[in-house]
N, C-alpha and C. Protein backbone atom coordinates (compact mmCIF):
# COMPACT_ATOMS: atom_id res chain seq x y z
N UNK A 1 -12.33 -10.26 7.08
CA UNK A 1 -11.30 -11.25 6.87
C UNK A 1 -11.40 -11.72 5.42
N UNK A 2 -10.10 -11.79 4.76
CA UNK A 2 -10.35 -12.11 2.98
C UNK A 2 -9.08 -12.43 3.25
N UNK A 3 -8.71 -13.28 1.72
CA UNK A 3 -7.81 -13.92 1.10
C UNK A 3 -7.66 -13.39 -0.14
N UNK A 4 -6.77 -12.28 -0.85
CA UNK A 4 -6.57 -12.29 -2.04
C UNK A 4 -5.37 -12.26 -2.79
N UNK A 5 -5.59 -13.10 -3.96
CA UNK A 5 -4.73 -13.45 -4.62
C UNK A 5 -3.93 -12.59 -5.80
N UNK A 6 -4.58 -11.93 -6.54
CA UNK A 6 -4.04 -10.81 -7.46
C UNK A 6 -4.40 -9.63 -7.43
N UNK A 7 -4.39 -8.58 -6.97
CA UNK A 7 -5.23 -7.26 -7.48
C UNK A 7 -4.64 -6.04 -7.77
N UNK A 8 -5.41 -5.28 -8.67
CA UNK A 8 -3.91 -4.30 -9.31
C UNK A 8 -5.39 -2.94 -9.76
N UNK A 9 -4.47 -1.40 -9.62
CA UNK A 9 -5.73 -0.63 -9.81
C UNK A 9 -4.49 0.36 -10.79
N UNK A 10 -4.97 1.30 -11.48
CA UNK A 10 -4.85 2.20 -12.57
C UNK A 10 -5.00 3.89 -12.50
N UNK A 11 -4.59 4.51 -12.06
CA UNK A 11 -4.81 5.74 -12.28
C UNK A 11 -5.81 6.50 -11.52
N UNK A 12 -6.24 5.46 -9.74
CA UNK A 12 -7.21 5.92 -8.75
C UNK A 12 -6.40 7.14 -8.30
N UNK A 13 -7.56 7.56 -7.58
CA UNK A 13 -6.93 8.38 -5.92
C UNK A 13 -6.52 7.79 -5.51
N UNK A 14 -7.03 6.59 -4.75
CA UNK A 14 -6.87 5.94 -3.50
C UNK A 14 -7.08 4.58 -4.41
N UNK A 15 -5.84 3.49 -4.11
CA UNK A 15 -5.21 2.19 -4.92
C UNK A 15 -6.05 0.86 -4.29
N UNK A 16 -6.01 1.21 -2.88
CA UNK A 16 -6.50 0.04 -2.07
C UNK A 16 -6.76 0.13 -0.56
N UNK A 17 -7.89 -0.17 -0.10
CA UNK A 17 -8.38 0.41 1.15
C UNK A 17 -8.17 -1.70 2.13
N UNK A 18 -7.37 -1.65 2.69
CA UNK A 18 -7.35 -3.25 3.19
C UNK A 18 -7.61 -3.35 4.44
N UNK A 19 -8.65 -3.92 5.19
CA UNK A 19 -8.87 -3.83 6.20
C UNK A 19 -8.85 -5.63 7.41
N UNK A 20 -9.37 -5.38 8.59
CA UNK A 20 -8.45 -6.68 9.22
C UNK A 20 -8.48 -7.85 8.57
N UNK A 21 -7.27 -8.73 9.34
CA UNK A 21 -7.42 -10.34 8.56
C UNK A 21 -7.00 -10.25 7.30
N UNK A 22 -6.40 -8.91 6.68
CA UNK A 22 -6.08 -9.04 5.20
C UNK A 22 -5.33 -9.86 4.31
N UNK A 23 -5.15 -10.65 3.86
CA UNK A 23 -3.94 -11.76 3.31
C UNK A 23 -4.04 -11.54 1.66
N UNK A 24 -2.93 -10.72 1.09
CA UNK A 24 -3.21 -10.02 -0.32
C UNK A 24 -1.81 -11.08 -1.03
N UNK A 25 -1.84 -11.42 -1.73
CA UNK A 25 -0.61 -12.30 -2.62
C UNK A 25 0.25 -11.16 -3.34
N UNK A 26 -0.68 -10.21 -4.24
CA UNK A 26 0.12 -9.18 -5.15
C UNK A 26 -0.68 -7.97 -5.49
N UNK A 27 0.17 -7.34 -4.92
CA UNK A 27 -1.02 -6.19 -5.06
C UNK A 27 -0.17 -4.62 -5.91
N UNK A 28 -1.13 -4.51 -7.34
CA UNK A 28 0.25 -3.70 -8.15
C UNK A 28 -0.86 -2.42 -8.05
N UNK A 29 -0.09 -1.30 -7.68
CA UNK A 29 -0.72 0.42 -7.76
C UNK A 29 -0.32 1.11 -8.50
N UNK A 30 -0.77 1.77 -9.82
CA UNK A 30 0.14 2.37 -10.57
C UNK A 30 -0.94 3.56 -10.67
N UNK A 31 0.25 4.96 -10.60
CA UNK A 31 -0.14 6.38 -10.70
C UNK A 31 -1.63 6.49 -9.66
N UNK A 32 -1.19 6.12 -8.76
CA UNK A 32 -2.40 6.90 -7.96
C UNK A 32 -1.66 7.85 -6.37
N UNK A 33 -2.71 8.22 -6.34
CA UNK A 33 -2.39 9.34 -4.92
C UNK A 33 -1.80 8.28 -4.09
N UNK A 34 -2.75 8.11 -3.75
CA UNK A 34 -2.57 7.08 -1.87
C UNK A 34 -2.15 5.72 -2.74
N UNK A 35 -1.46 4.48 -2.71
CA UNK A 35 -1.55 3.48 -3.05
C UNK A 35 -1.96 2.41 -2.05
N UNK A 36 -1.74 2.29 -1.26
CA UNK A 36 -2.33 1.27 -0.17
C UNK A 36 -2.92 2.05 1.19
N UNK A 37 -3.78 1.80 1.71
CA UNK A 37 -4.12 2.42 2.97
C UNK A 37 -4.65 0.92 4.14
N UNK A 38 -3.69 0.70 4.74
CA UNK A 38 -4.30 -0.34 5.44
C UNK A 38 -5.05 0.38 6.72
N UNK A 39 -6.39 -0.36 6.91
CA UNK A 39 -6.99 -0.29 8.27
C UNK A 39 -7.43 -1.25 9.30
N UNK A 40 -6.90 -1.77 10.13
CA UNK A 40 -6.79 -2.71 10.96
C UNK A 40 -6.84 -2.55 12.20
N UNK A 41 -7.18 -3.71 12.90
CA UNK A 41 -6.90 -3.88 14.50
C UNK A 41 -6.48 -5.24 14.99
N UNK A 42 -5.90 -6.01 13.63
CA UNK A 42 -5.58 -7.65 13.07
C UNK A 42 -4.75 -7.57 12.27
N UNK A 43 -3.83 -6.96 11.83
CA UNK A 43 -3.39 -7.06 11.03
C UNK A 43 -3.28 -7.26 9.53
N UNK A 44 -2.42 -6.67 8.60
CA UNK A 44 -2.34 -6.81 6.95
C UNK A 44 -1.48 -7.63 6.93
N UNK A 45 -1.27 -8.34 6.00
CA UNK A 45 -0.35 -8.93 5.15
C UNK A 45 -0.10 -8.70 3.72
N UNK A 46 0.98 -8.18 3.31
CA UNK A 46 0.70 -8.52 1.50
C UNK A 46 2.60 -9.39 1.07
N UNK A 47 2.01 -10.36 0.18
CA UNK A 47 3.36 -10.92 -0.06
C UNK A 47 4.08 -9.82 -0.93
N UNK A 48 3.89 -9.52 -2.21
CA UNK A 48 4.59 -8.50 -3.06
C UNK A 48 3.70 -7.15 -3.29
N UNK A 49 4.59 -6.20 -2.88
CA UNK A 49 3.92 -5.22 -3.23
C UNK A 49 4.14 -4.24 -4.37
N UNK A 50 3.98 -4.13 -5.52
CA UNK A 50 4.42 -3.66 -6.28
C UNK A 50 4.07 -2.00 -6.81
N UNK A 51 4.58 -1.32 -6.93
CA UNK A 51 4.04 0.21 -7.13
C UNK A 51 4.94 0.96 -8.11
N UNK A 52 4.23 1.75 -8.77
CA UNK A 52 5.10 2.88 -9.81
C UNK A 52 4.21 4.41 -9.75
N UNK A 53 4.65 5.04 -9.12
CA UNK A 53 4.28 6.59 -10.11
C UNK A 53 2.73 6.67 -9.00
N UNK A 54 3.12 6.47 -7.55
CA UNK A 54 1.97 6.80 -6.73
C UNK A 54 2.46 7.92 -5.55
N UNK A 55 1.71 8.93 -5.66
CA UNK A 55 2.52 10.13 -4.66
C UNK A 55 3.09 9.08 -3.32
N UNK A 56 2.08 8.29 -2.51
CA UNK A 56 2.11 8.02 -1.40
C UNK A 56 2.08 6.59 -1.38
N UNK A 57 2.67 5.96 -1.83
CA UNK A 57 2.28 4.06 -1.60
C UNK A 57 1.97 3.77 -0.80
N UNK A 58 2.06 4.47 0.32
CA UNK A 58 1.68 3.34 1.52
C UNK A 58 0.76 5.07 2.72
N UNK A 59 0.08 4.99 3.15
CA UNK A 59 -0.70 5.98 3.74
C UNK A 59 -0.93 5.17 4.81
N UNK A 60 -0.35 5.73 6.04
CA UNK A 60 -0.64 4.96 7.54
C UNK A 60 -0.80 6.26 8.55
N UNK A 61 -2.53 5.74 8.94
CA UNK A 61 -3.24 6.40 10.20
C UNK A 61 -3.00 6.12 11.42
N UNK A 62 -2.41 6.48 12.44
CA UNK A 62 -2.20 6.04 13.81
C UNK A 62 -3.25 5.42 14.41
N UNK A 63 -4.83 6.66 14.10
CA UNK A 63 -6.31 5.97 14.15
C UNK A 63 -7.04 4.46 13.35
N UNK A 64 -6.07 4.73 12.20
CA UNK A 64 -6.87 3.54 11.63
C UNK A 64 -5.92 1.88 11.46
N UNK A 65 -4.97 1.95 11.79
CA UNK A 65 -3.79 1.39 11.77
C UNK A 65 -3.11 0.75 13.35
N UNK A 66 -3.58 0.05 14.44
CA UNK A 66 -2.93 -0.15 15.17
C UNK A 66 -2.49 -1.74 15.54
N UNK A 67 -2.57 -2.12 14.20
CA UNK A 67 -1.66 -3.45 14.27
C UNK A 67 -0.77 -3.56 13.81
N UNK A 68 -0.35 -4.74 12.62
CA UNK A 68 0.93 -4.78 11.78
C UNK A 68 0.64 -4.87 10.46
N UNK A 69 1.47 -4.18 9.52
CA UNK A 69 1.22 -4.42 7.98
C UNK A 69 2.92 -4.50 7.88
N UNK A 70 2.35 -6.20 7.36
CA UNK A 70 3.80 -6.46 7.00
C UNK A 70 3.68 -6.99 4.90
N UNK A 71 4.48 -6.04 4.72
CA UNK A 71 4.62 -6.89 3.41
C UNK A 71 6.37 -7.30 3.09
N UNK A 72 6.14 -8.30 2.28
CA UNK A 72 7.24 -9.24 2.41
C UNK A 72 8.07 -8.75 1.28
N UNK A 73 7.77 -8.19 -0.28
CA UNK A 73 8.63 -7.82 -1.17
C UNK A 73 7.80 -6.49 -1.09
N UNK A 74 8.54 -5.41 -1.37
CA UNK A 74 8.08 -4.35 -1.69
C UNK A 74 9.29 -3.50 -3.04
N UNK A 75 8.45 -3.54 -4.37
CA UNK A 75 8.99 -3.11 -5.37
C UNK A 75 8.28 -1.90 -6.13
N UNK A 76 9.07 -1.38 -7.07
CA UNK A 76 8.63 -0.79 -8.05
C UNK A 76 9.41 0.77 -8.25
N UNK A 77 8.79 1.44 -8.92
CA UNK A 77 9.63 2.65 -9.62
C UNK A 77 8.70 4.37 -8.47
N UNK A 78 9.23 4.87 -7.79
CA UNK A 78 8.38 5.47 -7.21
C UNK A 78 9.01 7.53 -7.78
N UNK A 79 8.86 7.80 -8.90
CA UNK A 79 9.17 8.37 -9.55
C UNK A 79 8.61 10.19 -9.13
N UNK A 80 7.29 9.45 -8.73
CA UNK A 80 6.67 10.55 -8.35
C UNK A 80 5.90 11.02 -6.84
N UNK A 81 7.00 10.83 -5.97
CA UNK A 81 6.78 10.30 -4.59
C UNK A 81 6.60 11.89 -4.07
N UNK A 82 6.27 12.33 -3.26
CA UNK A 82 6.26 13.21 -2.33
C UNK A 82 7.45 13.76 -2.05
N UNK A 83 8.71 12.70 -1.20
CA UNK A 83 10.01 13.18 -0.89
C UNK A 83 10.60 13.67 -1.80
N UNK A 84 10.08 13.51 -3.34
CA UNK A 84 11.13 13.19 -4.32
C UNK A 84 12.74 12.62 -4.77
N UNK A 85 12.98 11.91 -3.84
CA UNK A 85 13.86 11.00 -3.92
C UNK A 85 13.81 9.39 -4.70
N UNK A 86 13.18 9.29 -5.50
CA UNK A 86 12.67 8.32 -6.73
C UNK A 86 13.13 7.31 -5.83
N UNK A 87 12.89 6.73 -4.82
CA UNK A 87 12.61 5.71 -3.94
C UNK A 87 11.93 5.33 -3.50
N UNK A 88 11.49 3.93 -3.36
CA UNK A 88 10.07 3.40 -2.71
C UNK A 88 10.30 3.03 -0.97
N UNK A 89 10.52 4.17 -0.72
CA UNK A 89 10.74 4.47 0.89
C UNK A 89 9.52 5.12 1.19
N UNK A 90 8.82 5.63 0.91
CA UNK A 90 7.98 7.14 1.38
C UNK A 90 6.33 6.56 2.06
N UNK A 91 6.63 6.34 3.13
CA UNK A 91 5.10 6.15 4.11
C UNK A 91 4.59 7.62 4.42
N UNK A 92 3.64 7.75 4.45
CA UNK A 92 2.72 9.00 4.96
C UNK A 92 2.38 8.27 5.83
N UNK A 93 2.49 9.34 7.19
CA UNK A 93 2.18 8.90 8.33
C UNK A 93 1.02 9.80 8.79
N UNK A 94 0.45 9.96 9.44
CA UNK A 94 -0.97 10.50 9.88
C UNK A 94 -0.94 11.02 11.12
């Protein structure tokens, strides 16, 4: 269980691993593989989610994932997505 308020990663594999009780304020991923991977059985929260230039922003496990990840703004430039449709639509599902 955590509370965080800003956090932002650079050019990882993998952007952010968030697990139960998560409560994230802003969370920015730029150019990485995976950008968020929530793992829960409590749920995520993130207020803004911001992303550019990450194959996968959001990576969701059926196994590791069986609550809710809700984020409230979800922005950014997704240029280099998988679908290639330069939209920040693209969940990997598991």
């Amino acid at each position: 269980m955590c509370w965080v308020d800003n956090i932002a990663s650079y050019a990882m594999y993998t952007g952010f691993i968030l697990g139960q009780h998560t409560h994230a304020v802003k969370i920015i991923n730029n150019s990485c593989y995976y950008g968020l991977i929530p793992i829960s059985h409590h749920g995520v929260d993130v207020g803004r989610y911001d992303t550019v230039g990450c194959i996968y922003p959001v990576h969701v496990s059926t196994s590791n994932l069986s609550s809710s990840l809700r984020i409230h703004l979800w922005d950014g430039e997704d240029y280099s997505a998988a679908g290639g449709n330069q939209e920040v639509a693209d969940i990997y599902k598991q």
